[in-house]
N, C-alpha and C. Protein backbone atom coordinates (compact mmCIF):
# COMPACT_ATOMS: atom_id res chain seq x y z
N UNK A 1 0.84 -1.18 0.00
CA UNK A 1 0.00 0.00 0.00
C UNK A 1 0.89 1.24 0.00
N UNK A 2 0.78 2.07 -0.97
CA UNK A 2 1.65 3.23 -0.44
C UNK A 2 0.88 3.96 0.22
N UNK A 3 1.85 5.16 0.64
CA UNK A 3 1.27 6.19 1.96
C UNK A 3 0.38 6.78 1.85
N UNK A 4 0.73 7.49 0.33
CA UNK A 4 0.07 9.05 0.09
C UNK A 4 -0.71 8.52 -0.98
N UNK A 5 -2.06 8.89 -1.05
CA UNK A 5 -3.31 8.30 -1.70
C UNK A 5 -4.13 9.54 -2.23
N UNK A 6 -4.14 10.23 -3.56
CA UNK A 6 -4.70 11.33 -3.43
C UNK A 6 -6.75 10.78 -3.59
N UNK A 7 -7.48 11.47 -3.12
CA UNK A 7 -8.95 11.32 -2.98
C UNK A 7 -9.98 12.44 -3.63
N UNK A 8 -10.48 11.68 -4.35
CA UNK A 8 -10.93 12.50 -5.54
C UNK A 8 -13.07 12.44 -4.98
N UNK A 9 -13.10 14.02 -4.47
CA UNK A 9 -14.60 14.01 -4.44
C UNK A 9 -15.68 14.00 -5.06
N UNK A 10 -16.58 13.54 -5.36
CA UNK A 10 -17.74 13.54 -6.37
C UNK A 10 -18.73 13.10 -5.41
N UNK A 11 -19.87 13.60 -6.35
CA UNK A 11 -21.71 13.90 -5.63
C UNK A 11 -21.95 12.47 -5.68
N UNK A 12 -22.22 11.58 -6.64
CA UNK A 12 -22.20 10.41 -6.64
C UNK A 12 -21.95 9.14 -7.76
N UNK A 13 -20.53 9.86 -8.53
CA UNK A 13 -20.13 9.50 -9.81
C UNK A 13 -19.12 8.53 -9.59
N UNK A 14 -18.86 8.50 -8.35
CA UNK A 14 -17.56 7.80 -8.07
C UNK A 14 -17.40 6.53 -8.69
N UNK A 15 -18.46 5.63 -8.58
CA UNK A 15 -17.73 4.08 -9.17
C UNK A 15 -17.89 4.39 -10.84
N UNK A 16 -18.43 5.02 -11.24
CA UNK A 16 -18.42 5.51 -12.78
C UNK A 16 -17.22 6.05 -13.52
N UNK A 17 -16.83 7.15 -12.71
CA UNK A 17 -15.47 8.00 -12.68
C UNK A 17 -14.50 6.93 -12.53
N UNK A 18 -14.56 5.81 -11.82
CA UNK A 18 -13.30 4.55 -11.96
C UNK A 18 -13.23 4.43 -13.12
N UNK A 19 -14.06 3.70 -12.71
CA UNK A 19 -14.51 2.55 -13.86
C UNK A 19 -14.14 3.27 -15.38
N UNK A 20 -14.88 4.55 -15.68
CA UNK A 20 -14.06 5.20 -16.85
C UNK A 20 -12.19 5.57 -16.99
N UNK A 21 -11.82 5.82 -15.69
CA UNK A 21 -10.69 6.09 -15.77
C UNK A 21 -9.59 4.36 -15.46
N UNK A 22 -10.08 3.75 -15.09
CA UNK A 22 -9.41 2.58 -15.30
C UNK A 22 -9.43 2.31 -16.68
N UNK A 23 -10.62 2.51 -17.29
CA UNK A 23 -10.57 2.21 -19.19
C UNK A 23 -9.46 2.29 -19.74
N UNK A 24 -9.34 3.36 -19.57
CA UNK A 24 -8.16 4.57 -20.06
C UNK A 24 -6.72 4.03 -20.07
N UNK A 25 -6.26 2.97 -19.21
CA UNK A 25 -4.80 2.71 -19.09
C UNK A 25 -4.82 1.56 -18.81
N UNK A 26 -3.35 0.80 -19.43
CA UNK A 26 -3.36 -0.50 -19.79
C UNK A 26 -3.39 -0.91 -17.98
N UNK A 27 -2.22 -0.14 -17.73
CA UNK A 27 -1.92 -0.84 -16.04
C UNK A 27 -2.88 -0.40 -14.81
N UNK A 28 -4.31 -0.48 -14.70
CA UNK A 28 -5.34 0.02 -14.25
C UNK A 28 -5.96 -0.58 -13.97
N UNK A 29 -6.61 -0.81 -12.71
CA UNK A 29 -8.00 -2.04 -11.95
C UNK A 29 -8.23 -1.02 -10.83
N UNK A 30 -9.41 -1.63 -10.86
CA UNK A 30 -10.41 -1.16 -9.45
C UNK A 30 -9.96 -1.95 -8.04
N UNK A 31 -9.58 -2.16 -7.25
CA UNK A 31 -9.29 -2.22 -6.27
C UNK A 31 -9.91 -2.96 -5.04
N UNK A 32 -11.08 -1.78 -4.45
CA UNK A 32 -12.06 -2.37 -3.48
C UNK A 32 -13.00 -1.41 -3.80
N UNK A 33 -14.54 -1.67 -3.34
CA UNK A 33 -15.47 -0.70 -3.01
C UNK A 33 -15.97 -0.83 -1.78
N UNK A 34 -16.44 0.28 -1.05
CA UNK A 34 -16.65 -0.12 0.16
C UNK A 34 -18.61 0.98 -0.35
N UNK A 35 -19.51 0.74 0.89
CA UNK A 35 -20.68 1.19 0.69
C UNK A 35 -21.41 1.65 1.78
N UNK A 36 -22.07 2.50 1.82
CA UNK A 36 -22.83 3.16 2.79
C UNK A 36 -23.62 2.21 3.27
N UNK A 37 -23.85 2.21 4.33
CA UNK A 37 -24.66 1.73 5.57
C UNK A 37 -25.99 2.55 6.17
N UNK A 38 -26.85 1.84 6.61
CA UNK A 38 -27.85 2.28 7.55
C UNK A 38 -27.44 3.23 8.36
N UNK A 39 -28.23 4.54 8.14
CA UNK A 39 -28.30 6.07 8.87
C UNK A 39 -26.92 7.20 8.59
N UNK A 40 -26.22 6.87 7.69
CA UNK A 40 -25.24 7.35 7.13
C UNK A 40 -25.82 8.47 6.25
N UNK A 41 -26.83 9.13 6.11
CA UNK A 41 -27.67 10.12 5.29
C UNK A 41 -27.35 9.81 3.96
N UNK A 42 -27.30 8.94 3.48
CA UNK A 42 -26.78 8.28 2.34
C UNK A 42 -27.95 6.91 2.09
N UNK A 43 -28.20 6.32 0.76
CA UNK A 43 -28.81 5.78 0.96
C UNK A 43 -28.18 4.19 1.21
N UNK A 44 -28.56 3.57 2.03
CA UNK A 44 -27.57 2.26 2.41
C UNK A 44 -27.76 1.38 0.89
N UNK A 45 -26.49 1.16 0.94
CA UNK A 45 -26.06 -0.06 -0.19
C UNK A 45 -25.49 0.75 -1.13
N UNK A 46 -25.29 1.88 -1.26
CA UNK A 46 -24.78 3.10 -2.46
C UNK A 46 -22.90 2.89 -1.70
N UNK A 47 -22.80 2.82 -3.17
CA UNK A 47 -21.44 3.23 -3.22
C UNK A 47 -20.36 4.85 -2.02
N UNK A 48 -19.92 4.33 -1.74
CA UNK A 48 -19.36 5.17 -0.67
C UNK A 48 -17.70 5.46 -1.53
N UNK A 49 -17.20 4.53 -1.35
CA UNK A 49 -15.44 5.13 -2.07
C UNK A 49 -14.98 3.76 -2.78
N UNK A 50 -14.31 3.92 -3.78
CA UNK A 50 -14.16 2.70 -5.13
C UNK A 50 -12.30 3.54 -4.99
N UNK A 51 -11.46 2.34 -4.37
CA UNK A 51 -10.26 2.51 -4.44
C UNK A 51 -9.59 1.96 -6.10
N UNK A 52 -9.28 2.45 -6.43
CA UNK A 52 -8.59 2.35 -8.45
C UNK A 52 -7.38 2.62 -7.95
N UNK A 53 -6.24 1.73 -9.09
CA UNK A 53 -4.91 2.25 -9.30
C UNK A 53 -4.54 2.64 -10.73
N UNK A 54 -4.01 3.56 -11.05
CA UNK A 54 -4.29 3.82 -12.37
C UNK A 54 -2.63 3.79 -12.76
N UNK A 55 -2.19 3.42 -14.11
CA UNK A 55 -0.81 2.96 -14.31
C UNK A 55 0.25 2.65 -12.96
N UNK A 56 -0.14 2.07 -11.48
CA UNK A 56 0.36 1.55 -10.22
C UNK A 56 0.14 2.36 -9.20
N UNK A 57 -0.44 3.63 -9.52
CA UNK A 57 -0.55 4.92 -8.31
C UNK A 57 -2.05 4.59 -7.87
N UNK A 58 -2.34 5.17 -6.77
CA UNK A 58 -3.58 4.16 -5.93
C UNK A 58 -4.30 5.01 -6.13
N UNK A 59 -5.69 5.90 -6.03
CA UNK A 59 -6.50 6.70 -6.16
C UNK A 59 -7.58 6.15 -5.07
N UNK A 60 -8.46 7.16 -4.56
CA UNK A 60 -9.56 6.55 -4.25
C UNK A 60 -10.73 7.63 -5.10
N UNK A 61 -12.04 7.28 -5.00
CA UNK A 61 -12.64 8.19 -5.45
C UNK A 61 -13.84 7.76 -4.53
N UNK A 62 -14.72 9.20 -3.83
CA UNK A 62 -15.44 9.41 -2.81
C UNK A 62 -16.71 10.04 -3.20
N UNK A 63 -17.91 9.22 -2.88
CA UNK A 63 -19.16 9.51 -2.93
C UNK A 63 -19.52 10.51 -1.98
N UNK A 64 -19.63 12.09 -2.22
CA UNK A 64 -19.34 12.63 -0.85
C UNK A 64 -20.51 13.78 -0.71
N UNK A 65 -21.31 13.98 -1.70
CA UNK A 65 -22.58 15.00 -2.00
C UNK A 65 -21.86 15.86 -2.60
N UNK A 66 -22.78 16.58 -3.38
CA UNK A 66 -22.81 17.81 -3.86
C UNK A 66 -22.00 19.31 -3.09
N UNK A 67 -21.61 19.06 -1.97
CA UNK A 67 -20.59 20.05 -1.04
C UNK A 67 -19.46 20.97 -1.45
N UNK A 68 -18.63 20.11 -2.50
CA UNK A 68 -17.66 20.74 -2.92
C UNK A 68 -16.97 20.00 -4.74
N UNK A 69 -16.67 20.84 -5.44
CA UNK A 69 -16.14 20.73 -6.31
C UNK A 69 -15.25 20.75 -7.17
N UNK A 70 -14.60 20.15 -8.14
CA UNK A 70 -13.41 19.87 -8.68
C UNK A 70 -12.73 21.63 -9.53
N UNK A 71 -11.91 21.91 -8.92
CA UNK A 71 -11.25 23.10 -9.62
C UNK A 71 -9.99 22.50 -10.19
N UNK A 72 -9.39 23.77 -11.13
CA UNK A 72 -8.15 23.35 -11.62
C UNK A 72 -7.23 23.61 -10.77
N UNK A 73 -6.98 23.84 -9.45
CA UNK A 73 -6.20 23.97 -8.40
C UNK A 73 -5.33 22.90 -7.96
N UNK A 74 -6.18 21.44 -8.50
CA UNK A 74 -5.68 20.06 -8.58
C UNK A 74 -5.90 19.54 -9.76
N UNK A 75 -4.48 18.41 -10.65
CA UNK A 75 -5.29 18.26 -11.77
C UNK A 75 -4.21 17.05 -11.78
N UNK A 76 -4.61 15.72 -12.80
CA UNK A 76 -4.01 14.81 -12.81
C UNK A 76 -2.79 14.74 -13.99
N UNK A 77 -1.36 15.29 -14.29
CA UNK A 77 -0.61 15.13 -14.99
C UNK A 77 -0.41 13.49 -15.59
N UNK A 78 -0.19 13.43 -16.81
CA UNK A 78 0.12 11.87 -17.61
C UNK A 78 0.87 12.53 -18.39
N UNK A 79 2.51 11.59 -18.64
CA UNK A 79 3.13 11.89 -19.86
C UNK A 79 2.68 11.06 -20.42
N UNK A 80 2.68 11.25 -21.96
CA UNK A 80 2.59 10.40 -22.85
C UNK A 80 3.68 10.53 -23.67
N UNK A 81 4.09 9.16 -24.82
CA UNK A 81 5.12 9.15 -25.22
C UNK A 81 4.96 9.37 -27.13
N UNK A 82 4.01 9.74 -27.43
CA UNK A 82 3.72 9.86 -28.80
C UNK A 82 2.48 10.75 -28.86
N UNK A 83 2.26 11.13 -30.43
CA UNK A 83 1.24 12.22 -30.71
C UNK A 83 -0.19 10.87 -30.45
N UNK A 84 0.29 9.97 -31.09
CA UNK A 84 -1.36 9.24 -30.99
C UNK A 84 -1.16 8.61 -29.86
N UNK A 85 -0.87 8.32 -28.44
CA UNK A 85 -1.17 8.09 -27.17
C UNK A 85 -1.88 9.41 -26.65
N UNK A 86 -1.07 10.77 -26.80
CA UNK A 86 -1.55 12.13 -26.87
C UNK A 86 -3.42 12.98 -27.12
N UNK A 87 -3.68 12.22 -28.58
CA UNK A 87 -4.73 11.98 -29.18
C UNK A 87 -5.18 11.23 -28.27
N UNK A 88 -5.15 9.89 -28.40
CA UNK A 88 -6.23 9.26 -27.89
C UNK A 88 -6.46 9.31 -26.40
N UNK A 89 -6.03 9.69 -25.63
CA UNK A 89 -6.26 10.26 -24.07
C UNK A 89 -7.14 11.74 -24.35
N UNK A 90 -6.92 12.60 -25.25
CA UNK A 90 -7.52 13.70 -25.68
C UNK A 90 -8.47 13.92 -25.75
N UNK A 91 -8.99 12.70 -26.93
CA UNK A 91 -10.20 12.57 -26.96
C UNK A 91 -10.79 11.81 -26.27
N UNK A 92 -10.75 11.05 -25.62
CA UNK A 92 -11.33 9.87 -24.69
C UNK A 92 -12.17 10.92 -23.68
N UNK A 93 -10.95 11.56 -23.24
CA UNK A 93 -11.37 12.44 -22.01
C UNK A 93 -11.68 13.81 -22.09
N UNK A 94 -11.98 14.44 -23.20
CA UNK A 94 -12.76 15.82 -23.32
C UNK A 94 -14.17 15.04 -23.97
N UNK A 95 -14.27 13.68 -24.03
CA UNK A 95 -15.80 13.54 -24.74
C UNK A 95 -16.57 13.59 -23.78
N UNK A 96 -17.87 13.24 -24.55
CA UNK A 96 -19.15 13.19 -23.33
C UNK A 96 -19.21 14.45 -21.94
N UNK A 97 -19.07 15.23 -22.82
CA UNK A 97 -18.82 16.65 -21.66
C UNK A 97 -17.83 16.93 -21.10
N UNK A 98 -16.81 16.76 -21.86
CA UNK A 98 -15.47 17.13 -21.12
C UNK A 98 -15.31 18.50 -21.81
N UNK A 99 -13.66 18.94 -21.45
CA UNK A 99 -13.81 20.09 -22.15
C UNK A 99 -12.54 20.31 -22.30
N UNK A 100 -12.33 20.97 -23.43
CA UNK A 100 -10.19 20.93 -23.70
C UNK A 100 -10.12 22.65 -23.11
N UNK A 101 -8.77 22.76 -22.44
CA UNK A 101 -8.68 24.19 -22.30
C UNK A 101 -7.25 24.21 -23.21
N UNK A 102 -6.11 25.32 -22.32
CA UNK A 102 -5.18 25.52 -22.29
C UNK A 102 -3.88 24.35 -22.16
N UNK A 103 -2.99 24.60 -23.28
CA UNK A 103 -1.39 24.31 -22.93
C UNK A 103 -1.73 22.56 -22.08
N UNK A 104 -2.48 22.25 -23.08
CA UNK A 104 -2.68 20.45 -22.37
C UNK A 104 -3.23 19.98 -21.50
N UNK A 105 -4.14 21.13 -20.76
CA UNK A 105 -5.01 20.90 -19.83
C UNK A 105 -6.38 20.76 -20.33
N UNK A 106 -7.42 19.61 -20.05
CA UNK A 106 -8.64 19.56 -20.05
C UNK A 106 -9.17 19.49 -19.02
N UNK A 107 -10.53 19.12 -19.11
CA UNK A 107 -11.45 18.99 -17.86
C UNK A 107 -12.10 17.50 -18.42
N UNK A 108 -12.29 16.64 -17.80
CA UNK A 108 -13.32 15.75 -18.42
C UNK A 108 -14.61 15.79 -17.97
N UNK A 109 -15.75 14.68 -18.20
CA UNK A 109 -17.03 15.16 -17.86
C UNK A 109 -17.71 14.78 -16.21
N UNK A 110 -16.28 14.29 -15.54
CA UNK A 110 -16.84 14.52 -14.28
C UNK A 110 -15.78 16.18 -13.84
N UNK A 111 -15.61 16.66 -14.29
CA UNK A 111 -15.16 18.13 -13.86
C UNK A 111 -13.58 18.39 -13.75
N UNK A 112 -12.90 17.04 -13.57
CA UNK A 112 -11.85 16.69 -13.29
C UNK A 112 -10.61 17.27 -14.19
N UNK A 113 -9.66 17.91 -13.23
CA UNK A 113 -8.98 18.51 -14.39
C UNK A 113 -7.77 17.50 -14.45
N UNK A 114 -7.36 17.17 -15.84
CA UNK A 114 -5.95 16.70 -16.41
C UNK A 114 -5.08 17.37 -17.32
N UNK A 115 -3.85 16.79 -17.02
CA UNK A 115 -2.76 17.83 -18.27
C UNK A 115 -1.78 16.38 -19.00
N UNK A 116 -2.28 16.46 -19.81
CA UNK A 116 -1.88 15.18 -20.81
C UNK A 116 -0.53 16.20 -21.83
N UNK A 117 0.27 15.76 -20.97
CA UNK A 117 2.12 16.15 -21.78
C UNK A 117 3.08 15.33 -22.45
N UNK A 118 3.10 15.52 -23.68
CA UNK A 118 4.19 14.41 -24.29
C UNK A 118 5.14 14.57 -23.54
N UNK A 119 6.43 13.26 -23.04
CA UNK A 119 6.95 13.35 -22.31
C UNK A 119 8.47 14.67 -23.28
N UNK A 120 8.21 14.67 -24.13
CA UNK A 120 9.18 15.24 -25.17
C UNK A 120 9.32 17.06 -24.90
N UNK A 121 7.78 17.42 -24.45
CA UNK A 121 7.96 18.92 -24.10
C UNK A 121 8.84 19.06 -22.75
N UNK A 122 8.99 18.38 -22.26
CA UNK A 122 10.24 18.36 -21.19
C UNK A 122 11.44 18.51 -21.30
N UNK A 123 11.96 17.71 -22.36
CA UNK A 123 12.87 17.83 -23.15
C UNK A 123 13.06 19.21 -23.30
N UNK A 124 12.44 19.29 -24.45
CA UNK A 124 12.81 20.66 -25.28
C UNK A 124 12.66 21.87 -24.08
N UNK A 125 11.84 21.77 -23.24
CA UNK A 125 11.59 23.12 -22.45
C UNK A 125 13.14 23.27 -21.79
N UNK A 126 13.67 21.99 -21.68
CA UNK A 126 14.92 22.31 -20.55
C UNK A 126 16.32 22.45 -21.29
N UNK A 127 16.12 22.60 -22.87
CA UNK A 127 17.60 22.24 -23.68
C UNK A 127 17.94 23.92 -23.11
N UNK A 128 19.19 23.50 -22.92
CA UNK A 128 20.55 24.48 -22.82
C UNK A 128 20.51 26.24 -23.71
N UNK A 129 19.83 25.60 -24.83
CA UNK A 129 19.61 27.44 -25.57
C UNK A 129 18.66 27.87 -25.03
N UNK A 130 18.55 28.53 -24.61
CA UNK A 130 17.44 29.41 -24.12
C UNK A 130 16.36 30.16 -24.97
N UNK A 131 17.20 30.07 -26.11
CA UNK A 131 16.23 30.75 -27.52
C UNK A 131 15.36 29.63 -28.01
N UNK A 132 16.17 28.73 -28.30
CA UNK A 132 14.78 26.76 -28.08
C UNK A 132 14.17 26.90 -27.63
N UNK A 133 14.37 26.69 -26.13
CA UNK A 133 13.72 26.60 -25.02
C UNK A 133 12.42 27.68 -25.26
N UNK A 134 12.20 28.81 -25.29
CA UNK A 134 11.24 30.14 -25.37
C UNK A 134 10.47 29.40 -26.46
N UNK A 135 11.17 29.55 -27.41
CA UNK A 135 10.43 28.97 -29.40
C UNK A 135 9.45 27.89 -28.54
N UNK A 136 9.37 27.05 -27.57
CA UNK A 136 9.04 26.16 -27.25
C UNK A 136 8.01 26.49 -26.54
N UNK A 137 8.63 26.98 -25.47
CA UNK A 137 7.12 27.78 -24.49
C UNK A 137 6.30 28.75 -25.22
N UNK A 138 6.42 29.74 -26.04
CA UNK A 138 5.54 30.20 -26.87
C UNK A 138 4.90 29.76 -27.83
N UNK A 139 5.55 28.64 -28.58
CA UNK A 139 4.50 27.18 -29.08
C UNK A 139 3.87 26.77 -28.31
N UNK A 140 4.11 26.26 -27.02
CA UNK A 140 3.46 25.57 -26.32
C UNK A 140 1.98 26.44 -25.55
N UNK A 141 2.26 27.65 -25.51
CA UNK A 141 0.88 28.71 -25.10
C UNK A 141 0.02 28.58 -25.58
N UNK A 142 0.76 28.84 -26.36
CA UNK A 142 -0.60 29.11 -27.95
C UNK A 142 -1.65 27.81 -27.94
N UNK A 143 -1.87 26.59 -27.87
CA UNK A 143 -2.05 25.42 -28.39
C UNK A 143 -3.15 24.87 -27.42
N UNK A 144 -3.87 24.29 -27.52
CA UNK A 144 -4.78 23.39 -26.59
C UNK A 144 -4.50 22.45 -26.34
N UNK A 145 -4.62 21.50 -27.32
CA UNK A 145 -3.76 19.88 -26.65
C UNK A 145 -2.47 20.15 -27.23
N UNK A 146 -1.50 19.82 -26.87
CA UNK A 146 0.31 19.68 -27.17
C UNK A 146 0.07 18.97 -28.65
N UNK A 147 0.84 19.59 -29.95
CA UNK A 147 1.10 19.18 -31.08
C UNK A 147 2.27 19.03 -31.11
N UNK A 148 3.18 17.33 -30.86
CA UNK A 148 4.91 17.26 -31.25
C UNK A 148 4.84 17.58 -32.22
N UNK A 149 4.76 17.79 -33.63
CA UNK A 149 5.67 18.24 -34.45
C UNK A 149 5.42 19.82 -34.59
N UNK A 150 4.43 20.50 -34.11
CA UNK A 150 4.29 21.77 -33.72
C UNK A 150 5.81 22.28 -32.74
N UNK A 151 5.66 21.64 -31.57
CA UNK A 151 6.80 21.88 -30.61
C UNK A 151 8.49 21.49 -31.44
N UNK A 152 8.17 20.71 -31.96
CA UNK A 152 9.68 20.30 -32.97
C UNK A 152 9.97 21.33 -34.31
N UNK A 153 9.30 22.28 -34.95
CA UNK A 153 8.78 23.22 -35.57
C UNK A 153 9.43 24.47 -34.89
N UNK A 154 8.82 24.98 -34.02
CA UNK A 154 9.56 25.89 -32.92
C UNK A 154 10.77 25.80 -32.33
N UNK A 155 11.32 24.80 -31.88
CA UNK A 155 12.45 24.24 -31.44
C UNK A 155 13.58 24.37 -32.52
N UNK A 156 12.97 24.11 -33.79
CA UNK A 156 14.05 24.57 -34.85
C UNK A 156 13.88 25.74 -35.68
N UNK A 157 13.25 26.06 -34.75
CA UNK A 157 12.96 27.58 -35.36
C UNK A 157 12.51 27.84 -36.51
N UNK A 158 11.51 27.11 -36.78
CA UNK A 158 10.78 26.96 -38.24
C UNK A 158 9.21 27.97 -38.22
């Protein structure tokens, strides 16, 4: 078990919100569910928290009411290692009411914010010229989901 477990709140999407986000990655299962009980203001037998590990990191996700909600203040980073791993996380997770913003960040349609980064803009953001490096971050502004050969374009100053 590791220590640190981040816990993801929702009104009552939680075993759904797994269950979709386990889809998503090869190294991914649901875990345990545990369920509300008699006088818990909840209705007994409802899903309470659905522990998921998603590529080996543990998650839980919490049936917790309508109280509080998902901002971009927290958001789930994934590198990816190609434009079509890139894509297809993209679209998976801005459909069905998701929503693409900024510089690789979306929201999906439980509210949830993610930043899906080729692992390659790392690269380039940290090479040694500093004039790359910029060509890179000002490609990278501009853009909604990360385009590698966009960022490789800039980088050579094209």
């Amino acid at each position: 078990m590791q220590k640190i477990t981040p816990c993801l709140w929702f009104d009552d999407q939680a075993e759904e919100a797994a269950t979709f986000y386990v889809s998503l990655f090869k190294n991914s299962r649901i875990l345990n569910t545990s369920y509300y009980g008699e006088g818990s203001g909840r209705p007994a037998g409802s899903v309470l928290t659905v522990d998921f590990e998603l590529e080996g990191v543990e998650h839980q996700a919490l049936n917790g009411g309508p109280a509080f909600q998902f901002t971009e203040a927290i958001s789930l980073s994934v590198s990816t290692e190609s434009q079509e791993e890139t894509d297809e996380l993209w679209e998976k997770l801005t459909s069905d009411g998701g929503a693409p913003s900024m510089c690789g960040w979306l929201k999906d349609r439980f509210g949830l914010s993610w930043q899906i980064v080729p692992s390659v803009l790392g690269e380039l953001l940290t090479d040694p010229d500093p004039e790359k490096a910029n060509r890179v971050l000002q490609a990278m502004l501009g853009m909604r989901k990360i385009e590698i050969a966009e960022l490789q374009r800039a980088y050579d100053g094209q």
